[in-house]
Protein backbone atom coordinates (compact mmCIF):
# COMPACT_ATOMS: atom_id res chain seq x y z
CA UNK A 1 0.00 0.00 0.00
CA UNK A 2 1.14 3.55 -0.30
CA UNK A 3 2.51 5.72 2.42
CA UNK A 4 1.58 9.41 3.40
CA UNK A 5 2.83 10.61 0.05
CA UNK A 6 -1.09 9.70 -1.12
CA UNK A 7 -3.10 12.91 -2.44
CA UNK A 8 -5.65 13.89 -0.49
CA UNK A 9 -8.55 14.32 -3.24
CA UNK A 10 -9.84 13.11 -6.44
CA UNK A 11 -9.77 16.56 -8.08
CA UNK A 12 -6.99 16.09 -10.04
CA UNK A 13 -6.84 12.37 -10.48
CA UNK A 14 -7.00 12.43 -14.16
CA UNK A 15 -4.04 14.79 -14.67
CA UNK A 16 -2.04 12.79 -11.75
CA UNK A 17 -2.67 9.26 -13.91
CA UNK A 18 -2.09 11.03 -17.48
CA UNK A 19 1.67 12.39 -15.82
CA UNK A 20 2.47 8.94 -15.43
CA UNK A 21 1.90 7.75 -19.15
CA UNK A 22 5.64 7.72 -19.95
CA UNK A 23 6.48 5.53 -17.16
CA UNK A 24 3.48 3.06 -17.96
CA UNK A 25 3.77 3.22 -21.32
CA UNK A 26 8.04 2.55 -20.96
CA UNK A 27 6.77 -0.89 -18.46
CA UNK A 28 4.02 -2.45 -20.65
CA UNK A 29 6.87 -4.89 -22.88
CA UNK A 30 8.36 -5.40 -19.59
CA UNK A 31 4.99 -6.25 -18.01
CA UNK A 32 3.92 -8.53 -21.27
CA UNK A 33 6.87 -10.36 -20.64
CA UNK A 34 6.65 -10.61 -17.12
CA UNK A 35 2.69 -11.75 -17.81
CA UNK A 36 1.74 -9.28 -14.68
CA UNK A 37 2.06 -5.28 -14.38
CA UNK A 38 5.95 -4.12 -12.83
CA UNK A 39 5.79 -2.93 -9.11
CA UNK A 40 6.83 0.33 -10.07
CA UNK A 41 3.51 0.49 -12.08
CA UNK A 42 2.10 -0.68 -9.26
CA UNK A 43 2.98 1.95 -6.89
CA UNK A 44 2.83 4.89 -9.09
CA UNK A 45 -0.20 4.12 -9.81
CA UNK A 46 -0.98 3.57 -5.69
CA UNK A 47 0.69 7.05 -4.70
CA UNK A 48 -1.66 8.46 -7.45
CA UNK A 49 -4.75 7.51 -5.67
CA UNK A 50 -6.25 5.42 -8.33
CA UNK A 51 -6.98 2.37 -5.39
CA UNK A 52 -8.99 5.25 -3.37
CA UNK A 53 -11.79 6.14 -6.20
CA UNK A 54 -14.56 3.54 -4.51
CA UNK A 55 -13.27 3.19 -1.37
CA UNK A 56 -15.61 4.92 1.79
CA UNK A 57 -15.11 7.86 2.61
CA UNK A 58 -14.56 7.01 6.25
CA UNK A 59 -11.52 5.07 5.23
CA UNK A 60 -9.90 7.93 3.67
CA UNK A 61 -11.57 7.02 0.20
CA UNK A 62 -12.51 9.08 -2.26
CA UNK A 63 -15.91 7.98 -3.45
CA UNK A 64 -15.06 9.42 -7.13
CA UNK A 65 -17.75 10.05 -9.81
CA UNK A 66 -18.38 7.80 -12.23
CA UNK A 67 -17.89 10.11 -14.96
CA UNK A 68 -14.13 10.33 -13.31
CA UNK A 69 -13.71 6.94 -12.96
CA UNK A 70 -14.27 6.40 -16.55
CA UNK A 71 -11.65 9.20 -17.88
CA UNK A 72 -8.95 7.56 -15.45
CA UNK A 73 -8.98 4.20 -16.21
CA UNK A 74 -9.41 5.24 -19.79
CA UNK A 75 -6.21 7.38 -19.41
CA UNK A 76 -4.28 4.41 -18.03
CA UNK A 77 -5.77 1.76 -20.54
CA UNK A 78 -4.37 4.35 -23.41
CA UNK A 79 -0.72 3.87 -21.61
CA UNK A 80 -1.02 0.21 -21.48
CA UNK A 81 -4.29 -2.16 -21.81
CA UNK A 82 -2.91 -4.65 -19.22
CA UNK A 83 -2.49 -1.58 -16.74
CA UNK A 84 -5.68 -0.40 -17.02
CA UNK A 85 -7.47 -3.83 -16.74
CA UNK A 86 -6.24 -4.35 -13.71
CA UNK A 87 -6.96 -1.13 -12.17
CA UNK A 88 -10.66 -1.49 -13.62
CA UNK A 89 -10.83 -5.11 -11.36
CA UNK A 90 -9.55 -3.47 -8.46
CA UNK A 91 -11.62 -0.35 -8.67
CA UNK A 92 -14.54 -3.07 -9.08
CA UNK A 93 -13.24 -5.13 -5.77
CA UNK A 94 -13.07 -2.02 -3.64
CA UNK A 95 -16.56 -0.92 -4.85
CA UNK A 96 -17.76 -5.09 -4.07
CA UNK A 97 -16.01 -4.77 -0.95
CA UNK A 98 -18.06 -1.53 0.63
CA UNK A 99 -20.88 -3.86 0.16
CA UNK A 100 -19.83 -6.42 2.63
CA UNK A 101 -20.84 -6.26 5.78
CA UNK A 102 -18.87 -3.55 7.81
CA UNK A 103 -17.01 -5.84 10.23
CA UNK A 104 -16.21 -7.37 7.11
CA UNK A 105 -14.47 -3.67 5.63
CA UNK A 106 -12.93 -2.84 8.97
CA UNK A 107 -10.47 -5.65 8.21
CA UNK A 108 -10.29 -5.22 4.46
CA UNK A 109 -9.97 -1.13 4.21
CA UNK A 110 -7.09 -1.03 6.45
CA UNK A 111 -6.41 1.51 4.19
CA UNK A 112 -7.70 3.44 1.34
CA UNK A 113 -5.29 2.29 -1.49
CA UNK A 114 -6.01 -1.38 -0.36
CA UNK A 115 -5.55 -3.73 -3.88
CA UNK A 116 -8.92 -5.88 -4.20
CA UNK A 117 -9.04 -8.47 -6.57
CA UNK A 118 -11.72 -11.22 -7.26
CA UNK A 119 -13.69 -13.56 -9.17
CA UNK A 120 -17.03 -14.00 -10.42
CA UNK A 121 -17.34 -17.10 -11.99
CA UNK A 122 -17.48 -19.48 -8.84
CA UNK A 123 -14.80 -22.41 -9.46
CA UNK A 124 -14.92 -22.80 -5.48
CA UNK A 125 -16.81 -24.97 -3.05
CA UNK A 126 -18.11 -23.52 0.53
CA UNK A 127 -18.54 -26.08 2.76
CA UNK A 128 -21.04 -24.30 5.84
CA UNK A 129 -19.16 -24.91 8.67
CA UNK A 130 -19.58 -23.59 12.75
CA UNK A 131 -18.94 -19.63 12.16
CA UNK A 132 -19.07 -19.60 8.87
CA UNK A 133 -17.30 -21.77 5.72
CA UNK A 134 -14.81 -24.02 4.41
CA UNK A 135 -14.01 -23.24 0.86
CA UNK A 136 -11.95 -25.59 -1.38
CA UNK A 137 -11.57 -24.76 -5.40
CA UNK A 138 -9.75 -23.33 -8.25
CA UNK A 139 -10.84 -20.12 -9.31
CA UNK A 140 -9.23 -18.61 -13.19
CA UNK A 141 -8.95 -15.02 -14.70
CA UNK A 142 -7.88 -13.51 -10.95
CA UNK A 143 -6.42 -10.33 -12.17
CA UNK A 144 -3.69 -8.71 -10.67
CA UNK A 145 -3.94 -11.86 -7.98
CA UNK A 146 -0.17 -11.17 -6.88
CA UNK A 147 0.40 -8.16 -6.29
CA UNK A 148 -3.68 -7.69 -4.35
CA UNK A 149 -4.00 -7.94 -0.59
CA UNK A 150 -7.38 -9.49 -0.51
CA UNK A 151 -9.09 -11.41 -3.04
CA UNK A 152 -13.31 -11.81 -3.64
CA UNK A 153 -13.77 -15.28 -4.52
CA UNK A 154 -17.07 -16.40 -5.40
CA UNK A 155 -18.33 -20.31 -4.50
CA UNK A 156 -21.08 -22.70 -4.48
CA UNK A 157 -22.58 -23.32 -1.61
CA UNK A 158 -24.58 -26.26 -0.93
CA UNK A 159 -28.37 -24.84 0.21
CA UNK A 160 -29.75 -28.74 0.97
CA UNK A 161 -32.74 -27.94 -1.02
CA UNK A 162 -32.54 -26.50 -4.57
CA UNK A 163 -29.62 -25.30 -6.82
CA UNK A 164 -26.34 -24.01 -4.93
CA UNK A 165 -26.63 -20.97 -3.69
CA UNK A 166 -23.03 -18.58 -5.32
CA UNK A 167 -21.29 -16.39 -2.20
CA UNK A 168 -19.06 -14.07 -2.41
CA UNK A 169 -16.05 -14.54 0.29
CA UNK A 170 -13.27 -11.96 0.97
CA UNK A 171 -9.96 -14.25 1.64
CA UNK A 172 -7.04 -12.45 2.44
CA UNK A 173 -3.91 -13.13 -0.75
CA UNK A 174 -1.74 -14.67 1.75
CA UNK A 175 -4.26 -17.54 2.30
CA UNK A 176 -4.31 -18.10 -1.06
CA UNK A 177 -2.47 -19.89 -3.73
CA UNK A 178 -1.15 -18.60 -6.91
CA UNK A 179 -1.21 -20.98 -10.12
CA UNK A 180 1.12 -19.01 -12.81
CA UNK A 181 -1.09 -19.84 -15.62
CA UNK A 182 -1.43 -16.82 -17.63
CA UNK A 183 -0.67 -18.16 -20.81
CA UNK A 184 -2.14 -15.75 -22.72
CA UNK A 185 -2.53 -13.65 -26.25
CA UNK A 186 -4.05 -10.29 -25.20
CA UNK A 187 -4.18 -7.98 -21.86
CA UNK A 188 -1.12 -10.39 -21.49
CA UNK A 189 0.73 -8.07 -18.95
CA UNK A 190 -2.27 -8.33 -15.86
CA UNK A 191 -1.40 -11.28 -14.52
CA UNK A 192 -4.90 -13.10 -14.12
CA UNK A 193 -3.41 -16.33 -12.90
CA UNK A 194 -5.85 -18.77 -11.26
CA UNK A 195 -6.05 -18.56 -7.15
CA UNK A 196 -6.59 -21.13 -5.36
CA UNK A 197 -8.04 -22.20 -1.71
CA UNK A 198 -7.32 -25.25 0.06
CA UNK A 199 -10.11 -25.63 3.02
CA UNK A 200 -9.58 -21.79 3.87
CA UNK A 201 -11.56 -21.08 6.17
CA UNK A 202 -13.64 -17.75 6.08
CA UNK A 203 -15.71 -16.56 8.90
CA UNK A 204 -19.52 -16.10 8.27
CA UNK A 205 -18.76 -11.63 8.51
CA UNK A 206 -16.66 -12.24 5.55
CA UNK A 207 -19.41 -14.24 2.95
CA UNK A 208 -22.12 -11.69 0.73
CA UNK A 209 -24.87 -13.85 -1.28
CA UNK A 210 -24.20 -12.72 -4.59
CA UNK A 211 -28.11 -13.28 -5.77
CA UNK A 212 -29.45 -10.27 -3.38
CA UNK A 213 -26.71 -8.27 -4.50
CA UNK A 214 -27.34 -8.40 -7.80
CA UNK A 215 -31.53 -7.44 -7.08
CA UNK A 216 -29.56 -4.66 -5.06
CA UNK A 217 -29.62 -5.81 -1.52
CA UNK A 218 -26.52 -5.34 0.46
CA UNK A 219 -25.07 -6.10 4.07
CA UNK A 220 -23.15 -2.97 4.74
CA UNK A 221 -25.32 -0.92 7.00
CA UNK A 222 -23.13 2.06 6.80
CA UNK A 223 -23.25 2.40 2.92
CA UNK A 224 -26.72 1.14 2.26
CA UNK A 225 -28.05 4.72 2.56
CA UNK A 226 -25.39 6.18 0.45
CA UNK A 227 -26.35 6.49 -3.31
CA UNK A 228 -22.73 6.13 -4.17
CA UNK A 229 -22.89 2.24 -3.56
CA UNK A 230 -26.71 2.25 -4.99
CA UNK A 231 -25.41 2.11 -8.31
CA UNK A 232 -26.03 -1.11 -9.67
CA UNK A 233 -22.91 -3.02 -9.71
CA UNK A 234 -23.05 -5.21 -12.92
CA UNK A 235 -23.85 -1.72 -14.64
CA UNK A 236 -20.66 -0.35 -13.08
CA UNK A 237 -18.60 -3.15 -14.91
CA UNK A 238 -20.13 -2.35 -18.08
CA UNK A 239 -18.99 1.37 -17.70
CA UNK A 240 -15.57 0.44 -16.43
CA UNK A 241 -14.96 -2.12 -18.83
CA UNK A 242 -16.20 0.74 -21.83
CA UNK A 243 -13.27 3.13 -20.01
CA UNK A 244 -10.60 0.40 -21.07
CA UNK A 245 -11.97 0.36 -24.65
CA UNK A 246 -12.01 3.75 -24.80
CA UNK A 247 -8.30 4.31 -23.73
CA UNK A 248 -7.52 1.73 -26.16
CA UNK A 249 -8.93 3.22 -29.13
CA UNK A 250 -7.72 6.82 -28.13
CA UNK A 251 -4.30 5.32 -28.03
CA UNK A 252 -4.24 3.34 -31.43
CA UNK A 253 -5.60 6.83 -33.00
CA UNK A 254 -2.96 8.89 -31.70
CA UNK A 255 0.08 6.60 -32.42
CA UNK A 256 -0.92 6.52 -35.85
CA UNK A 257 -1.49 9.88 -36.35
CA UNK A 258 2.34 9.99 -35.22
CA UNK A 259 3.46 7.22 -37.37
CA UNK A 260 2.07 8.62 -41.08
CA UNK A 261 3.86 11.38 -41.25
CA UNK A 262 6.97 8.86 -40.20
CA UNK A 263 6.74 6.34 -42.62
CA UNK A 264 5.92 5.99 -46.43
CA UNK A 265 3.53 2.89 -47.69
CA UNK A 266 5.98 0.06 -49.10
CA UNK A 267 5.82 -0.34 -53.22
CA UNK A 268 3.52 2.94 -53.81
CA UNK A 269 4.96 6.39 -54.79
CA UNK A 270 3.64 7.62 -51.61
CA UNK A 271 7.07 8.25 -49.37
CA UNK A 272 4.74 9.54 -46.38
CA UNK A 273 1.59 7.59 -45.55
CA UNK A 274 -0.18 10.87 -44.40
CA UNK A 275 -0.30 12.00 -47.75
CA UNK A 276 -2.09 9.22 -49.43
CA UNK A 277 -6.13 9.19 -49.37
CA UNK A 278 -6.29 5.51 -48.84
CA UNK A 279 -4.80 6.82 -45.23
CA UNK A 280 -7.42 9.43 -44.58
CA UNK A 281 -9.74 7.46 -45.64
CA UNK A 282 -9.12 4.76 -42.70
CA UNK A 283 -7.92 7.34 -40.15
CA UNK A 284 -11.73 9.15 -40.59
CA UNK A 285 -13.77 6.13 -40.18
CA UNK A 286 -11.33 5.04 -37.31
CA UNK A 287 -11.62 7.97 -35.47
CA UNK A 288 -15.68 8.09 -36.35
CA UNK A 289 -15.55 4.79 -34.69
CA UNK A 290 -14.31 6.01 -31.38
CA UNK A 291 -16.20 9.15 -31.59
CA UNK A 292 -19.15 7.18 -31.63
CA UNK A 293 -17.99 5.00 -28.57
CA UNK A 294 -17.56 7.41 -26.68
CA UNK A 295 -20.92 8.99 -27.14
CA UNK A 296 -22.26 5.38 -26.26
CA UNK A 297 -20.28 5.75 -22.84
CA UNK A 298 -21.70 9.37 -21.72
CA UNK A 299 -24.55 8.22 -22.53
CA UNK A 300 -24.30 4.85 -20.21
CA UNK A 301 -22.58 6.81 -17.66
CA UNK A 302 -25.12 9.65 -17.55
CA UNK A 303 -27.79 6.55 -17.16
CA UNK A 304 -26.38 5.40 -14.16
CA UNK A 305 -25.35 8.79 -12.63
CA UNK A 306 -28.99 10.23 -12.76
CA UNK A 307 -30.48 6.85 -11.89
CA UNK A 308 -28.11 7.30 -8.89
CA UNK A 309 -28.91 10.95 -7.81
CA UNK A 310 -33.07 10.57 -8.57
CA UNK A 311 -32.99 7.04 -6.42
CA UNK A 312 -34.77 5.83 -9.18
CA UNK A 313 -35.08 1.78 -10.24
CA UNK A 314 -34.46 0.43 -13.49
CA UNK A 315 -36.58 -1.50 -16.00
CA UNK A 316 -35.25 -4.40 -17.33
CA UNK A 317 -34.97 -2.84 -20.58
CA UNK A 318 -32.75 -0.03 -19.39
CA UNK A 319 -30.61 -2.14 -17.67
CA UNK A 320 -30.23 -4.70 -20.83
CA UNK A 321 -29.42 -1.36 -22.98
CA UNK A 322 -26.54 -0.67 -21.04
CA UNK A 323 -24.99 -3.84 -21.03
CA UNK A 324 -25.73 -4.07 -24.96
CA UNK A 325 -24.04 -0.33 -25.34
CA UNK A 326 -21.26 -1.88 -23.47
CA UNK A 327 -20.63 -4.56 -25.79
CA UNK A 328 -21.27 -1.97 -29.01
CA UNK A 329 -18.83 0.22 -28.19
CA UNK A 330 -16.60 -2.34 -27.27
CA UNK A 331 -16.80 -3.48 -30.72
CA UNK A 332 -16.73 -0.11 -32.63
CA UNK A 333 -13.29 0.65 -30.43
CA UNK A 334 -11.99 -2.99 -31.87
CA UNK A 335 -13.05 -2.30 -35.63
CA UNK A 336 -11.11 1.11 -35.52
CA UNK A 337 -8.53 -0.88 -33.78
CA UNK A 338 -8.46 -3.63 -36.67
CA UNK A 339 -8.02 -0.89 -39.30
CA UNK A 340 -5.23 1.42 -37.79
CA UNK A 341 -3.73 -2.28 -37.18
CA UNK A 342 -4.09 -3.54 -41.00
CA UNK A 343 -3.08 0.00 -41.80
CA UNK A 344 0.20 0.04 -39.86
CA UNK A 345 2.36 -2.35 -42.24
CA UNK A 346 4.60 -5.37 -41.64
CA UNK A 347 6.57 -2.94 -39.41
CA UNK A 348 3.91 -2.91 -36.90
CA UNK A 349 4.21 -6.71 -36.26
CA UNK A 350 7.67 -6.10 -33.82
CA UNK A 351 6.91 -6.28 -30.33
CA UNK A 352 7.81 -2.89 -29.22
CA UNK A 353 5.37 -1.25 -31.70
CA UNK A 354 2.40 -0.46 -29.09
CA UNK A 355 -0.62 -1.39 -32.11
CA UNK A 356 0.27 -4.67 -32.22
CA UNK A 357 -0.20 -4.93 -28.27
CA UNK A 358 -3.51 -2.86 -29.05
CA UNK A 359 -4.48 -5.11 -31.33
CA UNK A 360 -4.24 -8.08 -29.08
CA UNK A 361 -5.62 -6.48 -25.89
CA UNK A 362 -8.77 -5.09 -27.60
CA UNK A 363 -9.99 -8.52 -28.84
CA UNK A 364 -9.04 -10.25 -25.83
CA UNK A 365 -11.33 -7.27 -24.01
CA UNK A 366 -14.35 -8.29 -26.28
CA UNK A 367 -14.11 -11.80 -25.73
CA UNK A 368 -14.63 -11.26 -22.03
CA UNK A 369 -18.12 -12.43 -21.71
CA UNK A 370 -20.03 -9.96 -19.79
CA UNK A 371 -18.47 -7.32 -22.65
CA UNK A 372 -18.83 -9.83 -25.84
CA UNK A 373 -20.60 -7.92 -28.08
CA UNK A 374 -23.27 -10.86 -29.90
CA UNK A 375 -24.24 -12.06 -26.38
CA UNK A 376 -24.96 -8.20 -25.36
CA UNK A 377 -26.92 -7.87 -28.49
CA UNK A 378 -28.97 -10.64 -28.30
CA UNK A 379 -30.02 -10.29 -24.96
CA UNK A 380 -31.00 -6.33 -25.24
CA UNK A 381 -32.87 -7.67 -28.49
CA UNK A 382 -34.49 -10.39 -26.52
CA UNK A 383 -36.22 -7.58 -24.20
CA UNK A 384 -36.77 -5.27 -27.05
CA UNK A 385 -38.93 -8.42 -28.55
CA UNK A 386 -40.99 -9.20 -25.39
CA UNK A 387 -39.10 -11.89 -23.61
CA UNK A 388 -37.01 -11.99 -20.99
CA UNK A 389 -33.41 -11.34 -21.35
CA UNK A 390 -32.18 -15.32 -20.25
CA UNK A 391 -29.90 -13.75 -17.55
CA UNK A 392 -29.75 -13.05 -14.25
CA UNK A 393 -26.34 -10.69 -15.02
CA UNK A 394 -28.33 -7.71 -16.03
């Protein structure tokens, strides 16, 4: 965690995370290669505050805006995709964590740039137990896993009548263990190894159903009044998760507006690519593409903001449109992506060229299945038709 040289407000968080794009952006080979983000990543990105923007206020968090959420991790996912992954999970544990029940944060927020990982596909068996449960299991995709303090693993828990019932349990990283099995194509660099727990226990303060959280219904008494934690958390993802395609597709835009005017196109006549109106015709539809993402995002983040500030509930519909703008704009950012990438040249294919890394990171982003754009699709176009969207993740 980071000492007393922490800021003391969110006010200028953006301008604090884009100072440190050289330093990212110099780390993200050296984090590919390493298959997890460099510790001096790490802590610059600590001693900027970016661990504080959901945690409580009466931990010394800031409780930042959505709308300033999104333009930070965007600014770090245009330094380096992996980065900014893993500081979207982490912002997404801390804000999962306030939830818990507040014995429960009194030993997690130690701190206010506490690193919270977790899971939400539950590859983990609770066992009930006097005081609370055993849990057994391997659980995959645990960004950031070693270098977190606490970890939000999510299990099956046997009910003795009906289905299992999926918990969420906050296990401290040091009663964990660490498989190093990111093996990986894209977002290569934030070392989401699988974590696993052998018969940890965890006591019954620690353990959140995750079916009343996502109807809304929370243990924390101290934060159930505040409309900061009202916001809907699977929405939340969707708007974090648009802030690392956004930074993406920022990035791959302004490294090739740097590159034309560096390099001609091989066997043309044109000896500067800029000049050429094959090239302005791709960098205009790119850029169109991003534009329009990033309309998409307001727009989702303005949804959930006045949603927030009105105390107002969501129809099924809404809530499906979100999560299919998500995935839209996740795939508008990856088609602008594709074309600065096929536009690039058999240069581009060296491992220090950042598009290439773009490239990569982007798709694996809109693979991830709660951002996947078809599945978004169909399930917004599922409500629009009359039926139910298939999902409880909405």
């Amino acid at each position: 965690m980071a000492g007393s040289s922490a800021p003391d407000s969110d006010t200028d968080l953006v301008e604090r995370v884009r100072e440190l794009h050289p330093l990212i952006r110099s780390h993200s080979p050296d984090a590919e290669r390493r298959r997890r983000l460099t510790g001096e990543v790490f802590e610059a990105l600590t001693r900027a505050g970016i661990h504080r923007m959901n945690a409580p206020r009466h931990y010394g968090g800031y409780q930042t805006s959505l709308r300033t959420q999104i333009d930070v991790l965007s600014e770090i996912s245009a330094a380096c995709g992996s980065a900014g992954y893993v500081a979207l999970i982490q912002a997404g544990g801390s804000y999962i964590a306030a939830l818990f029940p507040d014995e429960a944060q009194d030993e997690i927020f130690t701190g206010p740039d506490v690193r919270i990982g977790g899971t939400l596909v539950p590859g983990a068996r609770a066992v009930p137990v006097d005081g609370g449960y055993t849990v057994s299991g391997k659980s995959p995709f645990a960004t950031g896993c070693q270098d977190a303090d606490w970890h939000l693993l999510t299990a099956l828990a046997d009910t003795g009548e009906g289905p299992p019932e999926t918990l969420w349990l906050a296990i401290p990283m040091a009663d964990l263990k660490v498989l190093d099995d990111w093996e990986v194509s894209g977002l290569a660099g934030s070392g989401s190894n699988s974590v696993v727990a052998e018969k940890v226990h965890v006591p019954a303060h620690r353990v959140m159903p995750v079916g009343p959280l996502l109807a809304g219904e929370f243990p924390s008494r101290r934060n159930s009044a505040d409309p900061f934690y009202g916001m809907p958390l699977l929405l939340m993802f969707c708007a974090w998760t648009a802030a690392s395609a956004l930074g993406l597709g920022r990035a791959a835009l302004t490294g090739f507006g740097e590159n034309i005017r560096r390099r001609g196109i091989t066997y043309t006549f044109y000896e500067r690519q800029h000049e050429a109106p094959v090239t302005h015709l791709q960098f205009a539809e790119a850029e169109m593409k991003v534009s329009a993402a990033e309309l998409l995002a307001a727009d989702l983040v303005a949804s959930i903001e006045s949603k927030a500030a009105d105390a107002q509930p969501y129809t099924t519909q809404e809530r499906a449109r979100i999560r299919a703008q998500c995935g839209y704009l996740a795939r508008l950012c990856k088609e602008a992506v594709d074309l600065i990438g096929s536009a690039s040249g058999a240069s581009s294919l060296h491992r220090e060229v950042p598009i290439q890394r773009i490239v990569r990171d982007l798709n694996a982003l809109s693979i991830h299945s709660y951002v996947n754009p078809a599945t978004n699709l169909e399930l917004y176009g599922r409500v629009l038709s009359g039926l139910a969207p298939g999902t409880p993740f909405v």
